[in-house]
PDB file of N, CA and C in Angstrom:
ATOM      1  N   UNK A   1       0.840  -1.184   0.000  1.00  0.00           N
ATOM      2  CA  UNK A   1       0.000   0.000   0.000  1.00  0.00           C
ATOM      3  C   UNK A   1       0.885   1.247   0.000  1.00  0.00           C
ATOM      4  N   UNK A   2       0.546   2.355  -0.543  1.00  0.00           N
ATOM      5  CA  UNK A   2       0.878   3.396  -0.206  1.00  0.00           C
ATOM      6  C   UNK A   2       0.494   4.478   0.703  1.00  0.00           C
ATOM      7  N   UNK A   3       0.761   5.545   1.001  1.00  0.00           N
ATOM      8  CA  UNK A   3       0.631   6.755   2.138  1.00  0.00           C
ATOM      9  C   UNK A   3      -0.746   7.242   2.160  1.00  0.00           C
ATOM     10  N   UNK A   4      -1.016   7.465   0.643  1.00  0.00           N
ATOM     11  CA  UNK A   4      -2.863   8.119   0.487  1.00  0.00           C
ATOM     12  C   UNK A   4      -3.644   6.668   0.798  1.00  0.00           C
ATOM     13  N   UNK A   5      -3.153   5.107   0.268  1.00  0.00           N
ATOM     14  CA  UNK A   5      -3.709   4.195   0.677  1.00  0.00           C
ATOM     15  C   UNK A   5      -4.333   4.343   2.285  1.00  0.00           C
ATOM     16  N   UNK A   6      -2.950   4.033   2.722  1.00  0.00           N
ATOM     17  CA  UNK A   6      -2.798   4.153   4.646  1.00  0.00           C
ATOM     18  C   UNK A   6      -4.063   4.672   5.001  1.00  0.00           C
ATOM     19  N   UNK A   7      -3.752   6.299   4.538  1.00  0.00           N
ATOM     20  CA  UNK A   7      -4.331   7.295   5.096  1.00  0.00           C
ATOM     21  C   UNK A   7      -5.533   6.840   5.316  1.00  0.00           C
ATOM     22  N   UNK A   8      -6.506   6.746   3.960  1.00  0.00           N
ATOM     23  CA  UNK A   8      -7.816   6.463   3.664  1.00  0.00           C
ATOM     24  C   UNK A   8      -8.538   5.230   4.512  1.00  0.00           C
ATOM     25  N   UNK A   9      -7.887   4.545   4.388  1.00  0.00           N
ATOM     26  CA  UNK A   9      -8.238   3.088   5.145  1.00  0.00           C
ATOM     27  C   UNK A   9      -8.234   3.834   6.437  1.00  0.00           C
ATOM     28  N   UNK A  10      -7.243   3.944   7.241  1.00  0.00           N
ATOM     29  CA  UNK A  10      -6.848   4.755   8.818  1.00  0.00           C
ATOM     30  C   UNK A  10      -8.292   5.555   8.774  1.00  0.00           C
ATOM     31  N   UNK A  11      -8.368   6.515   8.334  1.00  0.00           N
ATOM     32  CA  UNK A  11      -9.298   7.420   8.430  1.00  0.00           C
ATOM     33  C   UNK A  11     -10.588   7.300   8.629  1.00  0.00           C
ATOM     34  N   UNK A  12     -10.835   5.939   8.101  1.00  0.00           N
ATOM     35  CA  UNK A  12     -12.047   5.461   8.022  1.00  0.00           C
ATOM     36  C   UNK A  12     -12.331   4.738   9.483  1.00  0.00           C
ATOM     37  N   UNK A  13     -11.565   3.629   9.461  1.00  0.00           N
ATOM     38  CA  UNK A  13     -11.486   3.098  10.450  1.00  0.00           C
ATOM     39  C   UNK A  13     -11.557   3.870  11.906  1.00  0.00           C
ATOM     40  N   UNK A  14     -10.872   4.979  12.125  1.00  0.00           N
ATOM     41  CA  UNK A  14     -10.775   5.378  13.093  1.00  0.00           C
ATOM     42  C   UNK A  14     -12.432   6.729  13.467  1.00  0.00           C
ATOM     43  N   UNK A  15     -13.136   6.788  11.985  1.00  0.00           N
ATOM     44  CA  UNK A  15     -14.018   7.620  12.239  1.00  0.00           C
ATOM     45  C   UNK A  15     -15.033   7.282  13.663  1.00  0.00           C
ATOM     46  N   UNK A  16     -14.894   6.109  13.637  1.00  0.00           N
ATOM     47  CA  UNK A  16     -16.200   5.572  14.733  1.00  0.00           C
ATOM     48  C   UNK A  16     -15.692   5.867  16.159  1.00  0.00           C
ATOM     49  N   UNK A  17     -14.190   5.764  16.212  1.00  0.00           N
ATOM     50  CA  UNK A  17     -14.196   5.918  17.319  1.00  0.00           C
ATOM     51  C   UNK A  17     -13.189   7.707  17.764  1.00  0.00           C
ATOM     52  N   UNK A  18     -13.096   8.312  17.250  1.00  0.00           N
ATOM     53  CA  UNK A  18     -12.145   9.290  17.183  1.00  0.00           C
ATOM     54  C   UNK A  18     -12.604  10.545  16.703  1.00  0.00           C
ATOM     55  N   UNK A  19     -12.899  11.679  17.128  1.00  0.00           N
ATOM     56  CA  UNK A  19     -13.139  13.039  16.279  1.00  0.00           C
ATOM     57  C   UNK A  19     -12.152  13.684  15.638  1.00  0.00           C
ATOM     58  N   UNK A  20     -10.815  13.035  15.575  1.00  0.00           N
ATOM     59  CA  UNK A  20      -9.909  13.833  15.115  1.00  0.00           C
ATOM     60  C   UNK A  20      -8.753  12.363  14.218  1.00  0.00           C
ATOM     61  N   UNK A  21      -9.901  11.817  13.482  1.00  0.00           N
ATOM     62  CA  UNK A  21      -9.363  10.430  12.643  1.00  0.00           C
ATOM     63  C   UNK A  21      -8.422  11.147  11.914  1.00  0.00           C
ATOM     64  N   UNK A  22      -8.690  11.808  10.861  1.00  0.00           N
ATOM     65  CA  UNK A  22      -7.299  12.245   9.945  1.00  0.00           C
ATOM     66  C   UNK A  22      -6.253  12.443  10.601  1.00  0.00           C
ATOM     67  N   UNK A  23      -6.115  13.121  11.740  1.00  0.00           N
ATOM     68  CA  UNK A  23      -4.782  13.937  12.196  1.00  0.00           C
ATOM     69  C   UNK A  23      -4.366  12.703  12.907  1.00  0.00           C
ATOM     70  N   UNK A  24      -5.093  11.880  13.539  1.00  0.00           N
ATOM     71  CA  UNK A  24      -4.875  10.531  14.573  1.00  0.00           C
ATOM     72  C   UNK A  24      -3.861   9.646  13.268  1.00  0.00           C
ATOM     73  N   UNK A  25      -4.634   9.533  11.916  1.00  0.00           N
ATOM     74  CA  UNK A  25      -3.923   8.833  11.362  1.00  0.00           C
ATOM     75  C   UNK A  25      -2.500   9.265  10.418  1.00  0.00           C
ATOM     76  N   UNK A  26      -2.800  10.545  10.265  1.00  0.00           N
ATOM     77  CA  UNK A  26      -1.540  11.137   9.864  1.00  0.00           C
ATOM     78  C   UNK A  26      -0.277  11.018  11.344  1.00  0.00           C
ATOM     79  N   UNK A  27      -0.384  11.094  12.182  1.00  0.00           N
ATOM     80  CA  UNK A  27       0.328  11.232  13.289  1.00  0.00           C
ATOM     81  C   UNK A  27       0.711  10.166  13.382  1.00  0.00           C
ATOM     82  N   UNK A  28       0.118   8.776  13.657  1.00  0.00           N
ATOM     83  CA  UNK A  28       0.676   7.590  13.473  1.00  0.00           C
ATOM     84  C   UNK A  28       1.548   6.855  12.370  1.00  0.00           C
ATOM     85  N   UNK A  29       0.776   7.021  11.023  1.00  0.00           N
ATOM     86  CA  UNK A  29       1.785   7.216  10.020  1.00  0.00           C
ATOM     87  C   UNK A  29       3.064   7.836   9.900  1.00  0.00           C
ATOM     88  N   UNK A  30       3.064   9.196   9.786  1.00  0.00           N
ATOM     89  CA  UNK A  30       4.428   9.729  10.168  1.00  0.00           C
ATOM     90  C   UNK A  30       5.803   9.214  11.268  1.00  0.00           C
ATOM     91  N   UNK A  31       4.753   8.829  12.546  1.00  0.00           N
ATOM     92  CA  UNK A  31       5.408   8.138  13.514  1.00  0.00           C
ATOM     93  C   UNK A  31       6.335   6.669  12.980  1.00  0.00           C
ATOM     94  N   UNK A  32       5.353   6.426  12.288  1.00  0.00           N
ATOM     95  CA  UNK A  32       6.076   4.799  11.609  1.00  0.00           C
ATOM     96  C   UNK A  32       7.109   4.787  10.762  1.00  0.00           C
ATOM     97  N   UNK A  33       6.667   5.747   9.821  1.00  0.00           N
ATOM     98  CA  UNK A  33       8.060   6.413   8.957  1.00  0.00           C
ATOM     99  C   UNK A  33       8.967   6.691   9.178  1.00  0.00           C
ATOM    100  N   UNK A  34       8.720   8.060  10.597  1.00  0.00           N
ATOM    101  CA  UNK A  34       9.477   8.460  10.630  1.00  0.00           C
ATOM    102  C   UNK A  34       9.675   9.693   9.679  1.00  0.00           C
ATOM    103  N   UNK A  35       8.784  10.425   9.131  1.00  0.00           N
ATOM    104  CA  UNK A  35       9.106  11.256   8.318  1.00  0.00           C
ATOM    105  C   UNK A  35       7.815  12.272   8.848  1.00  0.00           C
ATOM    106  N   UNK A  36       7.589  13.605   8.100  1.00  0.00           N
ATOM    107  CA  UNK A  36       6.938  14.906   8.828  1.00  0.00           C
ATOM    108  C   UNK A  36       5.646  14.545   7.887  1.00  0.00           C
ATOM    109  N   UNK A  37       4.991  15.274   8.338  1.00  0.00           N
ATOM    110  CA  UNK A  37       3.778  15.453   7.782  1.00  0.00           C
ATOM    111  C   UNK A  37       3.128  15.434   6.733  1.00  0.00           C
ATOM    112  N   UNK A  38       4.291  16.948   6.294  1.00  0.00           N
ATOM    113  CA  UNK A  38       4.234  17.303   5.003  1.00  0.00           C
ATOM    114  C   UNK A  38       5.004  16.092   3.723  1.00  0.00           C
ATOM    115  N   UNK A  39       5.417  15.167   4.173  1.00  0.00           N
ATOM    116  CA  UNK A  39       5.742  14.453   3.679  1.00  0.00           C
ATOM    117  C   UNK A  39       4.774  13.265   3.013  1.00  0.00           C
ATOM    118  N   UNK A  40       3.541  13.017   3.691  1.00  0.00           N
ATOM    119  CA  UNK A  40       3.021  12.522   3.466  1.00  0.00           C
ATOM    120  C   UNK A  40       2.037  13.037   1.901  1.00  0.00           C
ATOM    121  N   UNK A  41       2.022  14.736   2.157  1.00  0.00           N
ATOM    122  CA  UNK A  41       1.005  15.094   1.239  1.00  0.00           C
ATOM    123  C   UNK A  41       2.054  15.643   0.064  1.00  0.00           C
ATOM    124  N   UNK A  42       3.398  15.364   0.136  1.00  0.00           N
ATOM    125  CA  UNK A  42       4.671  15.367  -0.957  1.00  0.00           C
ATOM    126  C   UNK A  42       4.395  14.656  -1.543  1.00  0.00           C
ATOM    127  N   UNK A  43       4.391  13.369  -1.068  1.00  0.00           N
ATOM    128  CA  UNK A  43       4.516  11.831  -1.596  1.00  0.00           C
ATOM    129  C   UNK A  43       3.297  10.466  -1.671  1.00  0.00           C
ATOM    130  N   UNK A  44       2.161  11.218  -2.176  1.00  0.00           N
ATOM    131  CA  UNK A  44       0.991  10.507  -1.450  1.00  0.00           C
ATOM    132  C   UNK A  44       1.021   9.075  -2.027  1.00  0.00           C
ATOM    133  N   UNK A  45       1.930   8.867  -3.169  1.00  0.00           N
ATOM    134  CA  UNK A  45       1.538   7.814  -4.122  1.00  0.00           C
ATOM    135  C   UNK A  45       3.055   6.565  -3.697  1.00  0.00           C
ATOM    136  N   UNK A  46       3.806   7.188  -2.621  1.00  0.00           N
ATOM    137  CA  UNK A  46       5.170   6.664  -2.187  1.00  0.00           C
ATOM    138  C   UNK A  46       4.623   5.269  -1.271  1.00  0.00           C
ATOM    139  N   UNK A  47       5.107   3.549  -2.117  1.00  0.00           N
ATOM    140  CA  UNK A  47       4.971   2.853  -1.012  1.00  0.00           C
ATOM    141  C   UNK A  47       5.625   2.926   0.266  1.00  0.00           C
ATOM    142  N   UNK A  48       4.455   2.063   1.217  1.00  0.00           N
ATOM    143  CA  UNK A  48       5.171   1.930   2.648  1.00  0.00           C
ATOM    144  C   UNK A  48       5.570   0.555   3.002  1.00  0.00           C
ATOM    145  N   UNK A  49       6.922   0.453   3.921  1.00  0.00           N
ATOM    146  CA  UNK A  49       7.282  -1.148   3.425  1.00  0.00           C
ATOM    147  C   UNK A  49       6.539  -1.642   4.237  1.00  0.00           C
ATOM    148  N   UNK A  50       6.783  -3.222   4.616  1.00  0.00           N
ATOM    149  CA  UNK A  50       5.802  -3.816   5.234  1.00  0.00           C
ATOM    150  C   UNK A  50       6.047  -4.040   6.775  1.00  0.00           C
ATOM    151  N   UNK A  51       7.305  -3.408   7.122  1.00  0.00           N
ATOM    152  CA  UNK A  51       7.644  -3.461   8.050  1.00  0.00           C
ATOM    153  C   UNK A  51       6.761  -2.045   8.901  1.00  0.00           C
ATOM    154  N   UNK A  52       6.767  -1.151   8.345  1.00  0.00           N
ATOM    155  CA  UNK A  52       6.261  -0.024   8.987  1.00  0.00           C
ATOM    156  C   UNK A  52       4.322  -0.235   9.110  1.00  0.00           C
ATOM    157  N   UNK A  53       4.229  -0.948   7.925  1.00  0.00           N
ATOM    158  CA  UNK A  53       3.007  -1.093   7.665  1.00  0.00           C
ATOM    159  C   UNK A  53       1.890  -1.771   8.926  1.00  0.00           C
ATOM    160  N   UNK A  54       2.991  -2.887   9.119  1.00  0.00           N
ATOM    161  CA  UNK A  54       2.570  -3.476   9.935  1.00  0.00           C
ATOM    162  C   UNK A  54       2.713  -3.028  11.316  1.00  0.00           C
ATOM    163  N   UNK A  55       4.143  -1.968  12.287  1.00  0.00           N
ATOM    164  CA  UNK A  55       3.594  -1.188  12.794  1.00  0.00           C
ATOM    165  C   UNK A  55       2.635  -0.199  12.787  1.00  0.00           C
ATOM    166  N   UNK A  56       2.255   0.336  11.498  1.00  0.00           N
ATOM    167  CA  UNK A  56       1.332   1.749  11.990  1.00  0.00           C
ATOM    168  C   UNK A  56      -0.334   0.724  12.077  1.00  0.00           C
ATOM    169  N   UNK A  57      -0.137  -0.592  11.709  1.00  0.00           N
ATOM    170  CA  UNK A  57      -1.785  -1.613  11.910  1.00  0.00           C
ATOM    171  C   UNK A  57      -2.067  -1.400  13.617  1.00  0.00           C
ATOM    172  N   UNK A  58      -0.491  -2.546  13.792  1.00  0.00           N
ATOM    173  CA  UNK A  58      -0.472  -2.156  15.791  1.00  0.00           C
ATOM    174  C   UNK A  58      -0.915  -0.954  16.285  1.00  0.00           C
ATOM    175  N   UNK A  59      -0.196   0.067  15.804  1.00  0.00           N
ATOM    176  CA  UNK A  59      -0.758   1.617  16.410  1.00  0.00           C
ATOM    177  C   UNK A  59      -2.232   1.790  16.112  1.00  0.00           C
ATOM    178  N   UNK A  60      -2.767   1.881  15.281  1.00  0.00           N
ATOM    179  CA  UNK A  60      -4.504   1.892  14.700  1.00  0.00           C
ATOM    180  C   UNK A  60      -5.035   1.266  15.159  1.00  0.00           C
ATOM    181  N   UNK A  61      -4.989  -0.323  15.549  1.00  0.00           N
ATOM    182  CA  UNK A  61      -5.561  -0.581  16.480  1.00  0.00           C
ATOM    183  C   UNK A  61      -5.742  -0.044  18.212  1.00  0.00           C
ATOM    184  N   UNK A  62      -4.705  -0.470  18.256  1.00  0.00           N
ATOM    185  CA  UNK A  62      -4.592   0.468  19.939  1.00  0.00           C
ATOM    186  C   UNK A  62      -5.368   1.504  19.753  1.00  0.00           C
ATOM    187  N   UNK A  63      -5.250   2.577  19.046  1.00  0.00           N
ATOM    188  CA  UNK A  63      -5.767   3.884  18.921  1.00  0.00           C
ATOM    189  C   UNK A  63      -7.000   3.917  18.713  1.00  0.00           C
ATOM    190  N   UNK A  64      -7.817   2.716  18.224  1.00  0.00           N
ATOM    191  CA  UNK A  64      -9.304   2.608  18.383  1.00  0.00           C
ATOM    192  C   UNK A  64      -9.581   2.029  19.470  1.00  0.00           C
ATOM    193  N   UNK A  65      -8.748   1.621  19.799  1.00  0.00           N
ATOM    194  CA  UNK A  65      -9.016   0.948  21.573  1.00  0.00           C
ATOM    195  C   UNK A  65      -9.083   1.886  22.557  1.00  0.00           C
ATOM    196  N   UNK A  66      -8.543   3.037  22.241  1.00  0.00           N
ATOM    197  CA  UNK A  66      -8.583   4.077  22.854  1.00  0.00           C
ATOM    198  C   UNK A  66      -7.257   4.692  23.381  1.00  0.00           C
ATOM    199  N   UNK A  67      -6.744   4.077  23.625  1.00  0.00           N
ATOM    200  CA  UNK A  67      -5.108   4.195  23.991  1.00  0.00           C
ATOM    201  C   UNK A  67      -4.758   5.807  23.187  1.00  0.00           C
ATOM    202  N   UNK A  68      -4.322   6.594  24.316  1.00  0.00           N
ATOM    203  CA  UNK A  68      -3.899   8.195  23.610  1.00  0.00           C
ATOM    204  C   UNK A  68      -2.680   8.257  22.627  1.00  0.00           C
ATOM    205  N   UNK A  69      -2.851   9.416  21.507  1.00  0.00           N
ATOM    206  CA  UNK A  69      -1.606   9.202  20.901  1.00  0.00           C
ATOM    207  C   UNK A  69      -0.143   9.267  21.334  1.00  0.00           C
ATOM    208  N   UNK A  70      -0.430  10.469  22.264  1.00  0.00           N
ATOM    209  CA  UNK A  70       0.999  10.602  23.118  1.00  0.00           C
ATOM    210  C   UNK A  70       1.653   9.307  24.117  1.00  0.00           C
ATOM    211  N   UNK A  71       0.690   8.461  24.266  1.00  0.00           N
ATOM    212  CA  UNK A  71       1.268   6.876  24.661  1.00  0.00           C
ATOM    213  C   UNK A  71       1.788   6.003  23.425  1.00  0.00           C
ATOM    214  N   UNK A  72       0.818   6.272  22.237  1.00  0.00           N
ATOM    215  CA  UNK A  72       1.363   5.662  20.959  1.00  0.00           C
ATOM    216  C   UNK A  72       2.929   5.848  20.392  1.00  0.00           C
ATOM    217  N   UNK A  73       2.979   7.356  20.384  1.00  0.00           N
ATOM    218  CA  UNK A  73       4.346   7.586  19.615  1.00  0.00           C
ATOM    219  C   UNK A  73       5.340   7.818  20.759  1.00  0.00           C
ATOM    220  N   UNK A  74       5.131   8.045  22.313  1.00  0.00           N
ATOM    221  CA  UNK A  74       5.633   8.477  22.866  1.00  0.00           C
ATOM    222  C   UNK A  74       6.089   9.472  23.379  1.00  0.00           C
ATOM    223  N   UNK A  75       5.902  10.521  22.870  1.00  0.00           N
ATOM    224  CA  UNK A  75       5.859  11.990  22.993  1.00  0.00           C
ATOM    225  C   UNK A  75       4.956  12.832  23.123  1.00  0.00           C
ATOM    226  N   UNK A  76       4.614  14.236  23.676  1.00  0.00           N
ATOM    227  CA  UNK A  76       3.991  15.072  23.624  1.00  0.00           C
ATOM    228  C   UNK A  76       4.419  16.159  23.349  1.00  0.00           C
ATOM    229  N   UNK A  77       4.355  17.276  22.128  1.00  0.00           N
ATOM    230  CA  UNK A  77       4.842  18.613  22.514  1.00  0.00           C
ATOM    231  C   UNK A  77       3.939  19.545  23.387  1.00  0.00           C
ATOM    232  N   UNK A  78       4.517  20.012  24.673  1.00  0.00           N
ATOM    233  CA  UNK A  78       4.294  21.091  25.617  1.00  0.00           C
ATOM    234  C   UNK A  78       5.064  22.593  25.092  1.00  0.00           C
ATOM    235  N   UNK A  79       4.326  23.645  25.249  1.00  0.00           N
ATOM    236  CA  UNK A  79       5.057  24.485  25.126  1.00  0.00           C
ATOM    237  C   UNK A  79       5.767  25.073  23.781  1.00  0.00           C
ATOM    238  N   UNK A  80       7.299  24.579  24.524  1.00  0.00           N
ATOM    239  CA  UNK A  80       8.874  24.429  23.457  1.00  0.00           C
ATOM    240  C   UNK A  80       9.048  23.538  23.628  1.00  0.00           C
ATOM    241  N   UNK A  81       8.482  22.248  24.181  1.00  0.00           N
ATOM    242  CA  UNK A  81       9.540  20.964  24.299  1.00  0.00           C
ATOM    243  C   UNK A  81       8.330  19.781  23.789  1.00  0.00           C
ATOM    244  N   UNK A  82       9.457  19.092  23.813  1.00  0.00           N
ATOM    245  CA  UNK A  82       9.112  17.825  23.277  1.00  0.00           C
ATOM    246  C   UNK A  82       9.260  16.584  24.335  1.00  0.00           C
ATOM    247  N   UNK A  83       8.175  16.118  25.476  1.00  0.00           N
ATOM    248  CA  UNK A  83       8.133  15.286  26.646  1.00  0.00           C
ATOM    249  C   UNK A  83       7.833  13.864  26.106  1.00  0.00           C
ATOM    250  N   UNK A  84       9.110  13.226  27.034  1.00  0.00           N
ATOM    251  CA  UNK A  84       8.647  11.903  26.823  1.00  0.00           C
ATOM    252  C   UNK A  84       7.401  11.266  27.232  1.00  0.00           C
ATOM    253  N   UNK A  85       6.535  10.921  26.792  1.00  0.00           N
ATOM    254  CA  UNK A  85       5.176  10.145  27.541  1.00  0.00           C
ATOM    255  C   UNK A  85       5.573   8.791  27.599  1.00  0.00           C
ATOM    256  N   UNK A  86       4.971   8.165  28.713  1.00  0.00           N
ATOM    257  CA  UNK A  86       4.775   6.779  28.910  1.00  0.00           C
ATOM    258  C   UNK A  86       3.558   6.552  29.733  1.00  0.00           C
ATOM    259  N   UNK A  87       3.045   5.245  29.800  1.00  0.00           N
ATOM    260  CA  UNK A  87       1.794   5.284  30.230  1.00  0.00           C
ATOM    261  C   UNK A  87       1.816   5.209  32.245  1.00  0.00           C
ATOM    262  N   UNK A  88       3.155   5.240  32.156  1.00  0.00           N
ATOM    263  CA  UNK A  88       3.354   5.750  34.011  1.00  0.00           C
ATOM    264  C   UNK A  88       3.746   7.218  33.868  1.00  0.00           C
ATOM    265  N   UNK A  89       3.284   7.821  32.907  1.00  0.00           N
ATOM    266  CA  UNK A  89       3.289   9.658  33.088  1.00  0.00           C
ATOM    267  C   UNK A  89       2.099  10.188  32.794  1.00  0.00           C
ATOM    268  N   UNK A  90       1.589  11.363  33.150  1.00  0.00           N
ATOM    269  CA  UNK A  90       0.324  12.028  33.229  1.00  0.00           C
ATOM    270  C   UNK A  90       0.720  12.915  31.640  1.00  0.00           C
ATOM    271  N   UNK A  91      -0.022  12.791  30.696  1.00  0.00           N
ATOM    272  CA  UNK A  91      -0.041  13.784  29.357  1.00  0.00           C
ATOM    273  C   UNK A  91      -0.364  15.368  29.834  1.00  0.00           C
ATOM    274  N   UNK A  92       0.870  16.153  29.630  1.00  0.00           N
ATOM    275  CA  UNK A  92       0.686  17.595  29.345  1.00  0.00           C
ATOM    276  C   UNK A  92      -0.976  17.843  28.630  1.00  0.00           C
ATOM    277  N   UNK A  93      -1.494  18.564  29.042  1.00  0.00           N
ATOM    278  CA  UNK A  93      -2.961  19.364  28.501  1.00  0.00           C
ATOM    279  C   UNK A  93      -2.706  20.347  27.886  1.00  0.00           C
ATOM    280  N   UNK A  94      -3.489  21.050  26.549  1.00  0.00           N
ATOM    281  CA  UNK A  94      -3.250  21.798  26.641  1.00  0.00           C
ATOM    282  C   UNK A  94      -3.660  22.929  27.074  1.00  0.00           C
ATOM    283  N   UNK A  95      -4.956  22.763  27.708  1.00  0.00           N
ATOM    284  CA  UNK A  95      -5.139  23.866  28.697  1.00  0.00           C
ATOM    285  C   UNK A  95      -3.807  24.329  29.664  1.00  0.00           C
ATOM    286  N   UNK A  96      -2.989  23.015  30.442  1.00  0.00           N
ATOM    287  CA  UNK A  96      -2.167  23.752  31.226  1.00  0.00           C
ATOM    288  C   UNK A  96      -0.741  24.654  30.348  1.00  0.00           C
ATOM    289  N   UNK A  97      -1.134  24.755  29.143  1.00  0.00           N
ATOM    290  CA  UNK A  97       0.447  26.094  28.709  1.00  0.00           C
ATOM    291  C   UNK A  97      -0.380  26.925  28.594  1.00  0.00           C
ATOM    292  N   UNK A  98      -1.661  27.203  29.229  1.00  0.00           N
ATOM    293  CA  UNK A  98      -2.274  29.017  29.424  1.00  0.00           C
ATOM    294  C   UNK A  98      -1.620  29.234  30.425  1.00  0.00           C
ATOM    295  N   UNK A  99      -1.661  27.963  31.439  1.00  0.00           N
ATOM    296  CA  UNK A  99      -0.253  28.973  33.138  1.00  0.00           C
ATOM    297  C   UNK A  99       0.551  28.996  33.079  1.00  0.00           C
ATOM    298  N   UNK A 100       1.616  28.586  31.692  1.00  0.00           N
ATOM    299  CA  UNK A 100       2.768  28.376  31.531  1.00  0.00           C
ATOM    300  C   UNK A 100       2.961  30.247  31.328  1.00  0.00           C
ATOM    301  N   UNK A 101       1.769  30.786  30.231  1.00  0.00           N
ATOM    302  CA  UNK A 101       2.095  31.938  29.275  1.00  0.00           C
ATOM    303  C   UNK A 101       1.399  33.101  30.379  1.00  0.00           C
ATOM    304  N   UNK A 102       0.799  32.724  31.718  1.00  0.00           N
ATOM    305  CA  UNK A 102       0.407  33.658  32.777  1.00  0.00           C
ATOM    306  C   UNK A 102       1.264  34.036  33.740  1.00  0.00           C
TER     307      UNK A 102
END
């Protein structure tokens, strides 16, 4: 499959359970790659090997399971930074960088 493949399938899948399916599945994708965003809408027609493929399935599932993205890829950006998440850490909000900027 390719990236617009991914996408479409992801997108779908994740509509039932997710209000924010596109970006859920662009985020996971990228994550698997390893490559930005904009990369995806560079290269929509670029296969993905099967190695990644088959991680970003693992991630999509979880992610309809409910499992947050910032547990998925591991990260959260706060702020300026970029926090490690794990599922023994509490996810930055972003309500809390309004007291960061008060």
């Amino acid at each position: 499959m390719n990236n617009q493949e991914l996408l479409a399938d992801a997108h779908q899948q994740l509509q039932a359970t997710s209000d924010s399916a596109r970006a859920d599945a662009e985020i996971l994708l990228t994550h698997c790659l390893q490559k930005s965003r904009t990369y995806l809408y560079t290269w929509p027609e670029k296969p993905v090997d099967s190695a990644a493929e088959t991680t970003f399935r693992e991630l999509l599932s979880a992610r309809m399971r409910g499992v947050p993205i910032a547990y998925l890829t591991g990260q959260r950006e706060f702020w300026t930074l970029t926090l490690k998440v794990t599922p023994d850490t509490l996810i930055p909000r972003p309500e809390t960088e309004l007291l960061v900027t008060t």
